[in-house]
PDB file of N, CA and C in Angstrom:
ATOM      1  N   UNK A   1     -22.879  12.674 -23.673  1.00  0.00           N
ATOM      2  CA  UNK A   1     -23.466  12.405 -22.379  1.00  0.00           C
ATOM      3  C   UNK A   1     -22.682  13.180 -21.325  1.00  0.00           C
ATOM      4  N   UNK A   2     -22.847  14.152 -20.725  1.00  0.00           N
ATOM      5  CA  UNK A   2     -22.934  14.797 -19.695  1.00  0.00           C
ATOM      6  C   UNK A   2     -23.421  14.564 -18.528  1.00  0.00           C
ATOM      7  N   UNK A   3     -22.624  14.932 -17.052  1.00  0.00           N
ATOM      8  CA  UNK A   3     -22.926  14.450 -15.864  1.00  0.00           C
ATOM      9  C   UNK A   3     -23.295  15.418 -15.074  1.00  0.00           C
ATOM     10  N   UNK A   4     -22.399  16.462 -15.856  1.00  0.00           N
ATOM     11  CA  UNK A   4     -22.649  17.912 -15.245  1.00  0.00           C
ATOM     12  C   UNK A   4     -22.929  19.118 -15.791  1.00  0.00           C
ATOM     13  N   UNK A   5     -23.654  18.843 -16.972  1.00  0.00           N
ATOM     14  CA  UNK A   5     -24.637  20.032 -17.862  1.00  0.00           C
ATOM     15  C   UNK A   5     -23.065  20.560 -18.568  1.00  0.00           C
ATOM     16  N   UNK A   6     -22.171  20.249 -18.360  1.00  0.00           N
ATOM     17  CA  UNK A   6     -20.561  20.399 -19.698  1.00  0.00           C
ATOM     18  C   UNK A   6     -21.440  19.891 -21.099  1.00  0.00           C
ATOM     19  N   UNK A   7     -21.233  20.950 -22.350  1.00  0.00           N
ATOM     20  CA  UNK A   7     -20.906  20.162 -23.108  1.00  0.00           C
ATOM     21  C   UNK A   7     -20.292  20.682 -23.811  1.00  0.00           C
ATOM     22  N   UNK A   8     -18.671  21.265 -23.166  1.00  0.00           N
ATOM     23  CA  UNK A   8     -17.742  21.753 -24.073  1.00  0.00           C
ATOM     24  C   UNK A   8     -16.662  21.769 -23.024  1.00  0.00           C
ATOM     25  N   UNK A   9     -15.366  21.480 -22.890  1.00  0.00           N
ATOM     26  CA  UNK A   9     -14.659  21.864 -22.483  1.00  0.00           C
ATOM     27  C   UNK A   9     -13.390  22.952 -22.205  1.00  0.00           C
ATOM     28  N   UNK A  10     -14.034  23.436 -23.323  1.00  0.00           N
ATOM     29  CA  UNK A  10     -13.269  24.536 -23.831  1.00  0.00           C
ATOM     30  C   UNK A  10     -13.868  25.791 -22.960  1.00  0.00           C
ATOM     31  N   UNK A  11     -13.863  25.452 -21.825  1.00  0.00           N
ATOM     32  CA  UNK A  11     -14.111  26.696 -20.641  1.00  0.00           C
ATOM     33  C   UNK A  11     -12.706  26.774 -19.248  1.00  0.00           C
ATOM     34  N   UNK A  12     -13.086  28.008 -18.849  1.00  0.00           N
ATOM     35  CA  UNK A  12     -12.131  28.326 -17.646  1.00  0.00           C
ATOM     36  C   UNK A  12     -12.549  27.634 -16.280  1.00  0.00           C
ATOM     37  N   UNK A  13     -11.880  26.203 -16.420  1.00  0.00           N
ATOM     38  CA  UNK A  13     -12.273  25.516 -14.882  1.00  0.00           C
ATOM     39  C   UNK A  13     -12.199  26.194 -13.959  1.00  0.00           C
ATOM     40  N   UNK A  14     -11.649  27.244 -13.773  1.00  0.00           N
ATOM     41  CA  UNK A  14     -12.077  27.772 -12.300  1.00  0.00           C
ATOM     42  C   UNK A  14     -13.415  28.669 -12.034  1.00  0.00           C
ATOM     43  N   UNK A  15     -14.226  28.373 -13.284  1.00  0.00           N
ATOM     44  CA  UNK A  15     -15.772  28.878 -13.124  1.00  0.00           C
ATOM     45  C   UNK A  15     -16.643  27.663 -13.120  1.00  0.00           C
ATOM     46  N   UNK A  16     -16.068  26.458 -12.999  1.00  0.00           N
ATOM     47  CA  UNK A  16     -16.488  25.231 -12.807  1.00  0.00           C
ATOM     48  C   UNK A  16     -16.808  24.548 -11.719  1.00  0.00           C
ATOM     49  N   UNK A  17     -17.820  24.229 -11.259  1.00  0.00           N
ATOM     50  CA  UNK A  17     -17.906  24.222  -9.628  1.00  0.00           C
ATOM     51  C   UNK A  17     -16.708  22.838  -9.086  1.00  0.00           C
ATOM     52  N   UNK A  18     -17.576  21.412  -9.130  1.00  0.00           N
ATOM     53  CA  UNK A  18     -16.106  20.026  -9.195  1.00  0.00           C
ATOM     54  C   UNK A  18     -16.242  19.016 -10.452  1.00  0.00           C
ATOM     55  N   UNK A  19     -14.870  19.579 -10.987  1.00  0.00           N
ATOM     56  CA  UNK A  19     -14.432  18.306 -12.184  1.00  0.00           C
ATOM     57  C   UNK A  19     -14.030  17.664 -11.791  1.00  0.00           C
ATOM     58  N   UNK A  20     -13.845  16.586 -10.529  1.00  0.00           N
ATOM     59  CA  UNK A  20     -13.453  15.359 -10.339  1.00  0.00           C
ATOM     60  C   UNK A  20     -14.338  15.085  -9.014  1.00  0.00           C
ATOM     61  N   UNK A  21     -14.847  13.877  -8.525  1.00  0.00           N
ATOM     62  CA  UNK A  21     -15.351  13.662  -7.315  1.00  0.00           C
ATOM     63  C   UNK A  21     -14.454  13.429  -5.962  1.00  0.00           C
ATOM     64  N   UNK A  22     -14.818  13.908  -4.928  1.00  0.00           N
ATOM     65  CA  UNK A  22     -14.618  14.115  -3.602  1.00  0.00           C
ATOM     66  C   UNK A  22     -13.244  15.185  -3.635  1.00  0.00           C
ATOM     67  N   UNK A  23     -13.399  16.179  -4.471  1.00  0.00           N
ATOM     68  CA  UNK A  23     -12.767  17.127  -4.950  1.00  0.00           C
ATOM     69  C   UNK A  23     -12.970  17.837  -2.958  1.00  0.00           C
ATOM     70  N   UNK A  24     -11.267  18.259  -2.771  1.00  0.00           N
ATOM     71  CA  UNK A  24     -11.049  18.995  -1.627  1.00  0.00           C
ATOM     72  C   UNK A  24     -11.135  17.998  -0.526  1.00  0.00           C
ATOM     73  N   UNK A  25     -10.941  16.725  -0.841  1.00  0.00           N
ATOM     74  CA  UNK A  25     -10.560  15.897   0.060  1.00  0.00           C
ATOM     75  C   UNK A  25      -8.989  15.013   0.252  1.00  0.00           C
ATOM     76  N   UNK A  26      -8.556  15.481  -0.370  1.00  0.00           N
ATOM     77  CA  UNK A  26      -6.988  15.096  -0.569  1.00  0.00           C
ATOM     78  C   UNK A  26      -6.225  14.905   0.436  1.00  0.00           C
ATOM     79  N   UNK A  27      -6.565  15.680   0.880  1.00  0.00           N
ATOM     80  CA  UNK A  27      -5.427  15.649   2.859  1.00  0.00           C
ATOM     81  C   UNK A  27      -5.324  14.243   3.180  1.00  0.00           C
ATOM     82  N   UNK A  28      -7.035  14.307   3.591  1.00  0.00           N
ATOM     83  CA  UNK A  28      -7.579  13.187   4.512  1.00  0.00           C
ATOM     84  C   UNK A  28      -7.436  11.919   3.628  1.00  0.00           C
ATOM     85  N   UNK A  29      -7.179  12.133   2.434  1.00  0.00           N
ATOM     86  CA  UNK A  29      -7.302  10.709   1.441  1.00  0.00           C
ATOM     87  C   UNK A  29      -5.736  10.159   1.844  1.00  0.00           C
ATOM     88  N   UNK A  30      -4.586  11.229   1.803  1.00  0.00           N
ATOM     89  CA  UNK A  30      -3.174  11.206   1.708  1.00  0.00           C
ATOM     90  C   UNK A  30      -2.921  10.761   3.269  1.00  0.00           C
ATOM     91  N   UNK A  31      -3.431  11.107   3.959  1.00  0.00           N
ATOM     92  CA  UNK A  31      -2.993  10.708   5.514  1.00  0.00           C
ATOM     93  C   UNK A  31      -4.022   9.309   6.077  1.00  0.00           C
ATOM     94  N   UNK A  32      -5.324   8.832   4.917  1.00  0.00           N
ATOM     95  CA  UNK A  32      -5.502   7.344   5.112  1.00  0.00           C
ATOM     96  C   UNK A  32      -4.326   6.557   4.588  1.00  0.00           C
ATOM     97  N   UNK A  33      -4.090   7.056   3.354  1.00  0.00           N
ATOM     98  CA  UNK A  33      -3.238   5.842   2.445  1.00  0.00           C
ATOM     99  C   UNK A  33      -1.556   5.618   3.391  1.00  0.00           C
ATOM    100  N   UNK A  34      -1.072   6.889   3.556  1.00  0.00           N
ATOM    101  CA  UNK A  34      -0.043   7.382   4.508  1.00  0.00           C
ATOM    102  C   UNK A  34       0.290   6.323   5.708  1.00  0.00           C
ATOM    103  N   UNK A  35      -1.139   6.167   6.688  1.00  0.00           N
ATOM    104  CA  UNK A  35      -1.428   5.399   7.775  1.00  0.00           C
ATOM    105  C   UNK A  35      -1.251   3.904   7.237  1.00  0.00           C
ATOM    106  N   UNK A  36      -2.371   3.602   6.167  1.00  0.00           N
ATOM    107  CA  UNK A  36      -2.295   2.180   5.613  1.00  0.00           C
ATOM    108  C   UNK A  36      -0.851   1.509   5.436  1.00  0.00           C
ATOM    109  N   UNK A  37      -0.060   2.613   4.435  1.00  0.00           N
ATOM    110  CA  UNK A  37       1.273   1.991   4.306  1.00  0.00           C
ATOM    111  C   UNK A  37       2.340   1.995   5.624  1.00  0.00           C
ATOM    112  N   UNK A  38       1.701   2.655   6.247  1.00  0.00           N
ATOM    113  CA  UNK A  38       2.935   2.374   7.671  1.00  0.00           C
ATOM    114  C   UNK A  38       2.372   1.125   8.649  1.00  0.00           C
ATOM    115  N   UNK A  39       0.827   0.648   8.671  1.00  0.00           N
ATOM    116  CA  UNK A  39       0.060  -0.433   9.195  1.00  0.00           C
ATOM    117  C   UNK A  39       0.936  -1.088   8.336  1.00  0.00           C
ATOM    118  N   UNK A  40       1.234  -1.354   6.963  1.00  0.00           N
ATOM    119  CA  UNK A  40       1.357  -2.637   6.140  1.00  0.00           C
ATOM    120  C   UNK A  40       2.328  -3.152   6.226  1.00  0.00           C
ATOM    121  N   UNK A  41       3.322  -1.987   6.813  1.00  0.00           N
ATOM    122  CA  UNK A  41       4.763  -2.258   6.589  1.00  0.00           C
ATOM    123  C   UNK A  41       5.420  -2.710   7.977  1.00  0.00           C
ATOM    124  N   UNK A  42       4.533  -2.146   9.409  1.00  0.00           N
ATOM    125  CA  UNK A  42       4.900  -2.728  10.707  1.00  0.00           C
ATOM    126  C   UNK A  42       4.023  -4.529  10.557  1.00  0.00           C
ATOM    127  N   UNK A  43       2.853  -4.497  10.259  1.00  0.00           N
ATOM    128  CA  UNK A  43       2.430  -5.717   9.959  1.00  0.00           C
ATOM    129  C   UNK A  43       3.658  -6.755   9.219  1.00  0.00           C
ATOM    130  N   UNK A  44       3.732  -6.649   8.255  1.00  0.00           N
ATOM    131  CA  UNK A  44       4.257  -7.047   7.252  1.00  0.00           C
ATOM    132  C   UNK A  44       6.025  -7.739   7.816  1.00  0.00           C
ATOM    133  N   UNK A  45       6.511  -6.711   8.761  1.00  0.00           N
ATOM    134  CA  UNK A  45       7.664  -6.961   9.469  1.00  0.00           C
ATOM    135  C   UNK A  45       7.873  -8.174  10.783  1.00  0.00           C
ATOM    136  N   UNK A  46       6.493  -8.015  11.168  1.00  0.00           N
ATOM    137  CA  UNK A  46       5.688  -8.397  12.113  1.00  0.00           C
ATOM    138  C   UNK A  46       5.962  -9.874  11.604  1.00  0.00           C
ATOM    139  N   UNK A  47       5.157  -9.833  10.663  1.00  0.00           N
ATOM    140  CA  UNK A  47       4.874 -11.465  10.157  1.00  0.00           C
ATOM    141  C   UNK A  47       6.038 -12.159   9.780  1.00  0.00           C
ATOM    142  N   UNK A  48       6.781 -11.696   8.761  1.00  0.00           N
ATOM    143  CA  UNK A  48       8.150 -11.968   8.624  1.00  0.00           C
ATOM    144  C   UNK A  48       8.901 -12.560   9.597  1.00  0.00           C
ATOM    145  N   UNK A  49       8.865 -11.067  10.913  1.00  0.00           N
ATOM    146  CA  UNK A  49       9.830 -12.072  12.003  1.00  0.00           C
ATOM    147  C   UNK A  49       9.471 -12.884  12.742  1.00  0.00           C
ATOM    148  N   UNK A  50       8.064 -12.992  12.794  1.00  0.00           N
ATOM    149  CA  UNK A  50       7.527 -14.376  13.420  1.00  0.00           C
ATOM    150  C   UNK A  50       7.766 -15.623  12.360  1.00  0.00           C
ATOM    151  N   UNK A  51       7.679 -15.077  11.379  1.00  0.00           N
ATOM    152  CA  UNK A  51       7.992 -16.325  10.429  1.00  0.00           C
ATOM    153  C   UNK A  51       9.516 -16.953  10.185  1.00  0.00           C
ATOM    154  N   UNK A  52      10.291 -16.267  10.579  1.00  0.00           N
ATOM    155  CA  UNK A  52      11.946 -16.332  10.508  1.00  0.00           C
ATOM    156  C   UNK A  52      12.197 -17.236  11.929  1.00  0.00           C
ATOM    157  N   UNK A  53      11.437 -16.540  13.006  1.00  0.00           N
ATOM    158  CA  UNK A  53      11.214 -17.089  14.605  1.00  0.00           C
ATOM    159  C   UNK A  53      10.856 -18.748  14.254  1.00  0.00           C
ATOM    160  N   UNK A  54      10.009 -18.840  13.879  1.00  0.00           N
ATOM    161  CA  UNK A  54       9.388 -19.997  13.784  1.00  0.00           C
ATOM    162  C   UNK A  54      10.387 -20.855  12.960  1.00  0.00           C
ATOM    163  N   UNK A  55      10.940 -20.511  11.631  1.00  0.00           N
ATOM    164  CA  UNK A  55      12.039 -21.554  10.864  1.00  0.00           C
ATOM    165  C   UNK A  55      13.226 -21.401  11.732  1.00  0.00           C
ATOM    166  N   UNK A  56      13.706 -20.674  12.587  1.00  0.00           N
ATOM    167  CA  UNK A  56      14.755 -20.986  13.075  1.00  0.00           C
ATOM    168  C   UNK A  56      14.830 -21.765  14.382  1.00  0.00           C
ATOM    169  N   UNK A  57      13.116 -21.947  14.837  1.00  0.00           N
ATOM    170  CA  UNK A  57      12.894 -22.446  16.428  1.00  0.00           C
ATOM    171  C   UNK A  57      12.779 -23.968  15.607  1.00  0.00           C
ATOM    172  N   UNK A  58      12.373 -24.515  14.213  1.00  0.00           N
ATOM    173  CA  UNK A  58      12.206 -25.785  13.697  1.00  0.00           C
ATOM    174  C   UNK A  58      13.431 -26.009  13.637  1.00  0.00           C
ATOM    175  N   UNK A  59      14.469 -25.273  13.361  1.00  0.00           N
ATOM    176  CA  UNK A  59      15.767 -26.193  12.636  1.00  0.00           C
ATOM    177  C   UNK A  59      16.561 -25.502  13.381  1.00  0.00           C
ATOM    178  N   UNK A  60      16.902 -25.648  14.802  1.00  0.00           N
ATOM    179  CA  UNK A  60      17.725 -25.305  15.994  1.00  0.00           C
ATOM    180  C   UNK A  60      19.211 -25.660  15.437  1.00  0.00           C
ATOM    181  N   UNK A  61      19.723 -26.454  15.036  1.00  0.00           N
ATOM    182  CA  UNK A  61      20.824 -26.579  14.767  1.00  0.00           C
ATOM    183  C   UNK A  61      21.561 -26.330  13.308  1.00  0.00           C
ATOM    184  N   UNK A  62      20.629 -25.783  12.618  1.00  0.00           N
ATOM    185  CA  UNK A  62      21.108 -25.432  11.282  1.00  0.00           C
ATOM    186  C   UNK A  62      21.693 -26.604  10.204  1.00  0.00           C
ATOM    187  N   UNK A  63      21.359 -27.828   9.993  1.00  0.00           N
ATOM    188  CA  UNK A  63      21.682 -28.825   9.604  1.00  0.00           C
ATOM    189  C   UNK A  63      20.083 -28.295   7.900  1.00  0.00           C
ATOM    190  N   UNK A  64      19.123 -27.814   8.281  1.00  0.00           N
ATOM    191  CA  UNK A  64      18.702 -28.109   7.116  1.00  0.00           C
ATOM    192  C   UNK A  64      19.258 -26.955   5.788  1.00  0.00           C
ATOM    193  N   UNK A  65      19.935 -26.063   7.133  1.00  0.00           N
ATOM    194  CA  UNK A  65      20.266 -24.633   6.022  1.00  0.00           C
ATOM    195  C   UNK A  65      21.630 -25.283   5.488  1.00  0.00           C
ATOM    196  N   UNK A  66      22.328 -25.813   6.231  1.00  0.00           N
ATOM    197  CA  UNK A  66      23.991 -26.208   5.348  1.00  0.00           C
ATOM    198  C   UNK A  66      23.412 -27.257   4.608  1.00  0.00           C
ATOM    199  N   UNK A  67      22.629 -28.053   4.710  1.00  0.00           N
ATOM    200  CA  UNK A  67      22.753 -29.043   3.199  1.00  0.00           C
ATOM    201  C   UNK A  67      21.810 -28.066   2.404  1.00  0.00           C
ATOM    202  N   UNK A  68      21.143 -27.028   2.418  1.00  0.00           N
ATOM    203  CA  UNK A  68      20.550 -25.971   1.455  1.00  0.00           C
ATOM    204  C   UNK A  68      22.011 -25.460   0.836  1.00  0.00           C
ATOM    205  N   UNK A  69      22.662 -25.000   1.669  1.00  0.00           N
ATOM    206  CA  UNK A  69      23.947 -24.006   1.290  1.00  0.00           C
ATOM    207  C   UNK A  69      24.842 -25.106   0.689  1.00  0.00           C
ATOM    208  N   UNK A  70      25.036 -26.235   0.957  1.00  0.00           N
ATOM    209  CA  UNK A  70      25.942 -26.981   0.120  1.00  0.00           C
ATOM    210  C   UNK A  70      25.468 -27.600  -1.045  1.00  0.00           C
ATOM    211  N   UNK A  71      24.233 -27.504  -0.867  1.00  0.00           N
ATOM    212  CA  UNK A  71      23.288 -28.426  -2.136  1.00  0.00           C
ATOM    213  C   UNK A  71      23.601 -27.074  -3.559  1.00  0.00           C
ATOM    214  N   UNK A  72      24.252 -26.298  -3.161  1.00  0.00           N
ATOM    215  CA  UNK A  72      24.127 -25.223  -4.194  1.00  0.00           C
ATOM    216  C   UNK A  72      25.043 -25.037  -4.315  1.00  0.00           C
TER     217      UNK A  72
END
């Protein structure tokens, strides 16, 4: 079964028009994923220190972290 009238591979791909799809889009694929991981990672920091904000605005005096730290 053929997708693209191939039925041998035993040819010189560069007389091949595209063996893979969205072939010559790589840049733009590398500078979405690029963007995503720098969104994920300011997000991601984001949440964290609001989440650190928030356990340290609950337990103002640090009484639940020393019986954590002594319980161990």
């Amino acid at each position: 079964m053929s997708t693209n009238g191939m039925s041998d591979w035993a040819v010189d791909l560069k007389d091949v028009a595209a063996v893979y799809p969205f072939q010559g889009s790589e840049v733009l694929l590398y500078l979405i994923g690029l963007a995503f991981w720098i969104f994920w990672h300011v997000a991601q920091m984001r949440t964290e220190a609001t989440e650190v904000e928030h356990e340290m605005d609950a337990d103002a005096s640090g009484d639940k972290a020393r019986a954590a730290i002594d319980r161990y």
